[in-house]
C-alpha atoms as a PDB file:
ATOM      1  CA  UNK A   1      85.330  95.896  96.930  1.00  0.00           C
ATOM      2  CA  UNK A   2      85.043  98.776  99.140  1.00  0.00           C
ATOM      3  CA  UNK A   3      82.984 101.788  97.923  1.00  0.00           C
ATOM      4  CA  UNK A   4      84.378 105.535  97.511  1.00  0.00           C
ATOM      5  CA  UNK A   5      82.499 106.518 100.822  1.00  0.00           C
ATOM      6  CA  UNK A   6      84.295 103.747 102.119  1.00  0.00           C
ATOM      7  CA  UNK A   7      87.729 104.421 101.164  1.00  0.00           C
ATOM      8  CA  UNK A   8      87.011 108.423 101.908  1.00  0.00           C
ATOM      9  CA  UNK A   9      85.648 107.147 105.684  1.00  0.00           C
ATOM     10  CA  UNK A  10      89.066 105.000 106.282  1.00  0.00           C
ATOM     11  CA  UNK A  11      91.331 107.858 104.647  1.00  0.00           C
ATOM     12  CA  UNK A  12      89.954 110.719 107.260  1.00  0.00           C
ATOM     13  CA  UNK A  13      90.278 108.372 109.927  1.00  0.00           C
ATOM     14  CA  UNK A  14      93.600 108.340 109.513  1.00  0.00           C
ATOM     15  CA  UNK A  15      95.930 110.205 111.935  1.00  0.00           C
ATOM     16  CA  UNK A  16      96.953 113.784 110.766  1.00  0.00           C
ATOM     17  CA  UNK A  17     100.445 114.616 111.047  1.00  0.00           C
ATOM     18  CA  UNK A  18     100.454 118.965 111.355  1.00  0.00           C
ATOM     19  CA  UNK A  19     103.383 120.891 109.866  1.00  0.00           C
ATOM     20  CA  UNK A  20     104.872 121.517 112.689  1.00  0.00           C
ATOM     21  CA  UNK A  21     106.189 118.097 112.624  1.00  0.00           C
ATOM     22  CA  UNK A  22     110.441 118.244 113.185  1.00  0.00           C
ATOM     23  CA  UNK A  23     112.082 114.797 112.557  1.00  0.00           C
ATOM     24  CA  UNK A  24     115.278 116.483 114.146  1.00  0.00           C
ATOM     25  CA  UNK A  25     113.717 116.350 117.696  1.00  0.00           C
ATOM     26  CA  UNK A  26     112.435 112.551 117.264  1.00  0.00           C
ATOM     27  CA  UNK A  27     114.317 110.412 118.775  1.00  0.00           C
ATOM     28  CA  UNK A  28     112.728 107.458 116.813  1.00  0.00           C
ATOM     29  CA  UNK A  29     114.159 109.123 113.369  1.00  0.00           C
ATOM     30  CA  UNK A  30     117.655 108.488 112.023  1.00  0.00           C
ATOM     31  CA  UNK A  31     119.412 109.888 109.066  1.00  0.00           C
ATOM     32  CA  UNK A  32     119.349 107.981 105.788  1.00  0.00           C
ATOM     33  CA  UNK A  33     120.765 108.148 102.225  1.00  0.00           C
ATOM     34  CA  UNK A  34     119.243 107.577  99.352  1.00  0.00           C
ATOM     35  CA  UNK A  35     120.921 105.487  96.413  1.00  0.00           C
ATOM     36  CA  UNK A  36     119.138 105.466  93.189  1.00  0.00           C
ATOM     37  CA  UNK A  37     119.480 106.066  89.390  1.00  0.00           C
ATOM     38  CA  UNK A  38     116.013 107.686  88.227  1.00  0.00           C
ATOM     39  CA  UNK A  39     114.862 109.104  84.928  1.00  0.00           C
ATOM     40  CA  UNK A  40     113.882 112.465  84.227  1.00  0.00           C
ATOM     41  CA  UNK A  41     111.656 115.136  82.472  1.00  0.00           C
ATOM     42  CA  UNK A  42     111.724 118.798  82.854  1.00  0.00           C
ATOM     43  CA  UNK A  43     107.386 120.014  82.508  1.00  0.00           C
ATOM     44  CA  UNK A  44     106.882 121.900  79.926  1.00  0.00           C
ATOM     45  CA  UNK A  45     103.548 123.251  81.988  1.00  0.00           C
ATOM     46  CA  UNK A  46     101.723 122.642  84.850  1.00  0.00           C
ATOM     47  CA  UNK A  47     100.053 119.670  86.177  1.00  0.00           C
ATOM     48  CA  UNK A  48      99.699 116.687  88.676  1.00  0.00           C
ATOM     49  CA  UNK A  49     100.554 113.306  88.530  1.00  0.00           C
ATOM     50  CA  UNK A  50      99.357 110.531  91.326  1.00  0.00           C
ATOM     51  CA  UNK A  51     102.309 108.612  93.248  1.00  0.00           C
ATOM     52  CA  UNK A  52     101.404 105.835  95.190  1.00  0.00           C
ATOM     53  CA  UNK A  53     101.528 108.210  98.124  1.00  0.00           C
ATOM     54  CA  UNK A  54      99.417 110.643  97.217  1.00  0.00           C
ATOM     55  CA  UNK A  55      99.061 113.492  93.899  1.00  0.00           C
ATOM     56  CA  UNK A  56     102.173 115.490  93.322  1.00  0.00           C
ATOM     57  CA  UNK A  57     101.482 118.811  91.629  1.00  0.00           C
ATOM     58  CA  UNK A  58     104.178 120.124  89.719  1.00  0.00           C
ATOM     59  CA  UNK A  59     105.009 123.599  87.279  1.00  0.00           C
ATOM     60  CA  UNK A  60     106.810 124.565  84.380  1.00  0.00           C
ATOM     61  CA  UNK A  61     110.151 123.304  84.788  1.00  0.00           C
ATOM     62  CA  UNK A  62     110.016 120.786  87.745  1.00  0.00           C
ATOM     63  CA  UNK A  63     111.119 117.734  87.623  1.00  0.00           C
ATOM     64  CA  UNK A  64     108.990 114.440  86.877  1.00  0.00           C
ATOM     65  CA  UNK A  65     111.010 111.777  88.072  1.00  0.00           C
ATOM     66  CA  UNK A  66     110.747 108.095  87.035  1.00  0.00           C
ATOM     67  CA  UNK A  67     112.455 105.362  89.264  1.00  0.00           C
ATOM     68  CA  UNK A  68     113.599 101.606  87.485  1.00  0.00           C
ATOM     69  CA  UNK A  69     110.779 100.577  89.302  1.00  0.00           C
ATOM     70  CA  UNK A  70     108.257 102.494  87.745  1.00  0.00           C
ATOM     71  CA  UNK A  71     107.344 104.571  90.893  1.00  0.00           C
ATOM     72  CA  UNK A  72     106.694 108.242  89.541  1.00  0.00           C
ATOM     73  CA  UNK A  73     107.205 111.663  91.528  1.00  0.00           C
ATOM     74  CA  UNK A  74     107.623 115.337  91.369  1.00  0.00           C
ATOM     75  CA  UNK A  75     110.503 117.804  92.547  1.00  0.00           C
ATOM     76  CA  UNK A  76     110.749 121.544  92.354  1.00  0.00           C
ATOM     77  CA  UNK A  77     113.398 122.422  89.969  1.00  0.00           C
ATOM     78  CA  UNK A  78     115.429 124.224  92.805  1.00  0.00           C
ATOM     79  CA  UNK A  79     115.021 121.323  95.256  1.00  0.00           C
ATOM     80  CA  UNK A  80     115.830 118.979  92.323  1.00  0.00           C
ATOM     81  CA  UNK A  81     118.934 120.938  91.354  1.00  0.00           C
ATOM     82  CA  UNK A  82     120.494 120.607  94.896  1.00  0.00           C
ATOM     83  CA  UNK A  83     119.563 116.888  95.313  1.00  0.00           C
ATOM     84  CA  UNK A  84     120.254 115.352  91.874  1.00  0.00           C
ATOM     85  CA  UNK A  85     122.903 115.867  89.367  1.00  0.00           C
ATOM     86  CA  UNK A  86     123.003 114.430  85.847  1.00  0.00           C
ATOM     87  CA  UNK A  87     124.783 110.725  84.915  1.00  0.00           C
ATOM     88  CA  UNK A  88     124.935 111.185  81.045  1.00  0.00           C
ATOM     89  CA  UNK A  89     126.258 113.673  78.830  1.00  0.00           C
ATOM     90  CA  UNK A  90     123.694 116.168  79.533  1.00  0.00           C
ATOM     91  CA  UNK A  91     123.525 119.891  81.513  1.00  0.00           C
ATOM     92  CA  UNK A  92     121.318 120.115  84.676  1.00  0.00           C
ATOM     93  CA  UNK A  93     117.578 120.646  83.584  1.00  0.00           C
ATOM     94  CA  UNK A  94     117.949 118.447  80.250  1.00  0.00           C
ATOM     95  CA  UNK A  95     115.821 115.388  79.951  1.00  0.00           C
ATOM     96  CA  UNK A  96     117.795 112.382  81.000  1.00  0.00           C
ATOM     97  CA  UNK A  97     119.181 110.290  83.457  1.00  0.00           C
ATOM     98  CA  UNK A  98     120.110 111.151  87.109  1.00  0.00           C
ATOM     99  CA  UNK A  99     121.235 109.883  90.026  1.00  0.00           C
ATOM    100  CA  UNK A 100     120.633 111.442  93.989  1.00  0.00           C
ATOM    101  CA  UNK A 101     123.432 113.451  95.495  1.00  0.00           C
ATOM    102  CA  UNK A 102     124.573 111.401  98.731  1.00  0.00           C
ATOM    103  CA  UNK A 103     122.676 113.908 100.884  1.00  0.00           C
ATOM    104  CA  UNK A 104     121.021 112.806 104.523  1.00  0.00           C
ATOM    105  CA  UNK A 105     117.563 113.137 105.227  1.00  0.00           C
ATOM    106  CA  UNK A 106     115.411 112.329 108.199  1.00  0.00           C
ATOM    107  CA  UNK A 107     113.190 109.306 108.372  1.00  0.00           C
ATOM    108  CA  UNK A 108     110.773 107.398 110.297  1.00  0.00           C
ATOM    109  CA  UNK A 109     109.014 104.285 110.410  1.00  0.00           C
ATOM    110  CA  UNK A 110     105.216 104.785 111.017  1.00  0.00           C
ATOM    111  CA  UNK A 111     103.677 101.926 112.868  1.00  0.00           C
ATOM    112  CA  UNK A 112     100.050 103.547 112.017  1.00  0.00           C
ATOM    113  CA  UNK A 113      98.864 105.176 108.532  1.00  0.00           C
ATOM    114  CA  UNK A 114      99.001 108.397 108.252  1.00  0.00           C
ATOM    115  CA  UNK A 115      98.594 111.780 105.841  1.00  0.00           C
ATOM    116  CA  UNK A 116     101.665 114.302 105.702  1.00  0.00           C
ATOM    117  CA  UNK A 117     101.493 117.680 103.483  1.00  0.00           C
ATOM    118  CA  UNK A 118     104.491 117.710 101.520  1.00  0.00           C
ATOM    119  CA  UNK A 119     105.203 121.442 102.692  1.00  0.00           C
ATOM    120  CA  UNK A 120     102.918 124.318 104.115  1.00  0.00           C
ATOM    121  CA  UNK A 121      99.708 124.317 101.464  1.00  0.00           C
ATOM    122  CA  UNK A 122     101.113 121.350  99.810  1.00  0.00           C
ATOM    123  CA  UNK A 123      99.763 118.050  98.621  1.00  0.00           C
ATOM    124  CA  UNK A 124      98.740 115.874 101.028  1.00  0.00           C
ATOM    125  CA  UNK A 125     100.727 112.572 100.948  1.00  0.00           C
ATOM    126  CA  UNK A 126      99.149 109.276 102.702  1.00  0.00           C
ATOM    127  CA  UNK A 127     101.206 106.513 104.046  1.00  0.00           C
ATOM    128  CA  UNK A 128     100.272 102.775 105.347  1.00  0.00           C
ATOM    129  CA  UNK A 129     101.630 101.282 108.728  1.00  0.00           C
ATOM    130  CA  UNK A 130     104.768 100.668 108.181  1.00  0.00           C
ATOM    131  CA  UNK A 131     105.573 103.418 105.746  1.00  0.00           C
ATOM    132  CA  UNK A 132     108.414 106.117 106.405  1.00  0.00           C
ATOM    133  CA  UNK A 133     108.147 109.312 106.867  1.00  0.00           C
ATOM    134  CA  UNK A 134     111.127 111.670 105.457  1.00  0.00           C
ATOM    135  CA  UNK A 135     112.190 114.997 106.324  1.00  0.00           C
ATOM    136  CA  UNK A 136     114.267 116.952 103.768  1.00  0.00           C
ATOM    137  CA  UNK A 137     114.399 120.328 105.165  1.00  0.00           C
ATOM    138  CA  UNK A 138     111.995 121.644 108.324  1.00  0.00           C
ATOM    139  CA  UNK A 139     108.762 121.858 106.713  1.00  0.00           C
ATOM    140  CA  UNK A 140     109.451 119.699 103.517  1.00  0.00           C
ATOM    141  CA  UNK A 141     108.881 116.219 103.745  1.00  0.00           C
ATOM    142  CA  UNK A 142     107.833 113.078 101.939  1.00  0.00           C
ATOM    143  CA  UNK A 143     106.302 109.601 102.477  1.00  0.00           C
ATOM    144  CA  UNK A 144     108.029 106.517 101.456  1.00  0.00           C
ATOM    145  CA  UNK A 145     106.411 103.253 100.585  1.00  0.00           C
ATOM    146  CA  UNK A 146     108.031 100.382 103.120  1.00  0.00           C
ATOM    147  CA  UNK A 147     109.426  98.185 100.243  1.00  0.00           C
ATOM    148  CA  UNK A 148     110.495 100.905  97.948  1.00  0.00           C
ATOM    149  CA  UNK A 149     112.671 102.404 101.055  1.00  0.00           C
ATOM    150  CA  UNK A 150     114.339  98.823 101.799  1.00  0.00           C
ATOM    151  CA  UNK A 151     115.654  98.841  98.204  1.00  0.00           C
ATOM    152  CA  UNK A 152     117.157 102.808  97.531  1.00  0.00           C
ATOM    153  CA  UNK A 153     117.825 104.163 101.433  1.00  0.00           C
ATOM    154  CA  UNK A 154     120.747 102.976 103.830  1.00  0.00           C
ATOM    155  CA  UNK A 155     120.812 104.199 107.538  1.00  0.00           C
ATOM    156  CA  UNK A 156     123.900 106.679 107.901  1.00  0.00           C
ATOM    157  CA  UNK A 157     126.431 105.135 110.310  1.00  0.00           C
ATOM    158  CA  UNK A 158     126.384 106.396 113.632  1.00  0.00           C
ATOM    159  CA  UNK A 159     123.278 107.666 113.219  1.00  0.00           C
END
């Protein structure tokens, strides 16, 4: 088993993506929507939680997101607002479950691991060779396990 130096020598080694990073201009990216049912709760304070991808810090009233598969995440309550809406008999911002508006976002395969801050100052995701890379908005992104983007994303047609 490899130590913590070890695992801390192999993470820095990793290639940096900077901020300045805009999907829109790769021609490697495509757009892709996502399809997926996901359980929610609003915070009630502050905290972090760990994805596989990285931690995901999170305040009052964000939303901690659960997917069937057990994967666990955190959205700003704005950004969450525009990109989910509720399924059941509940208001926006009520615990409960959502689905994803059918709204486009970059992606790219990596072929090499990699570390991505979710936005400027933000948490700083890791992903493995073969992970994807997603672009919500210029300067908000996210990393994507390979498996867990085969099951809930679909390549746009024509794109």
């Amino acid at each position: 088993m490899a130590s913590d130096a070890t695992r801390k020598s192999a993470q820095d080694a990793q290639p940096f993506l900077p901020g300045d990073v805009d999907l829109r201009h790769d021609p490697l990216a495509a757009a892709y929507i996502k399809h997926e049912t996901v359980q929610v709760r609003f915070a009630t304070a502050a905290g972090e939680l760990r994805s596989r991808e990285g931690p995901n810090r999170y305040g009052a009233g964000d939303a901690i997101v659960t997917s069937a598969t057990g994967d666990r995440w955190s959205v700003s309550r704005a950004r969450f607002e525009a990109r989910y809406q509720p399924l059941e008999a509940i208001s926006m911002g009520q615990d409960g479950t959502y689905v994803n508006r059918p709204i486009p976002v970059l992606a790219r395969q990596m072929p090499h691991a990699f570390r991505m801050a979710r936005s400027a100052g933000g948490d700083l995701l890791h992903g493995k060779p073969g992970d994807w890379l997603l672009q919500y908005a210029p300067g908000d992104y996210g990393v994507v396990e390979q498996g867990r983007f085969a099951q809930v994303y679909r390549r746009v047609a024509g794109a």
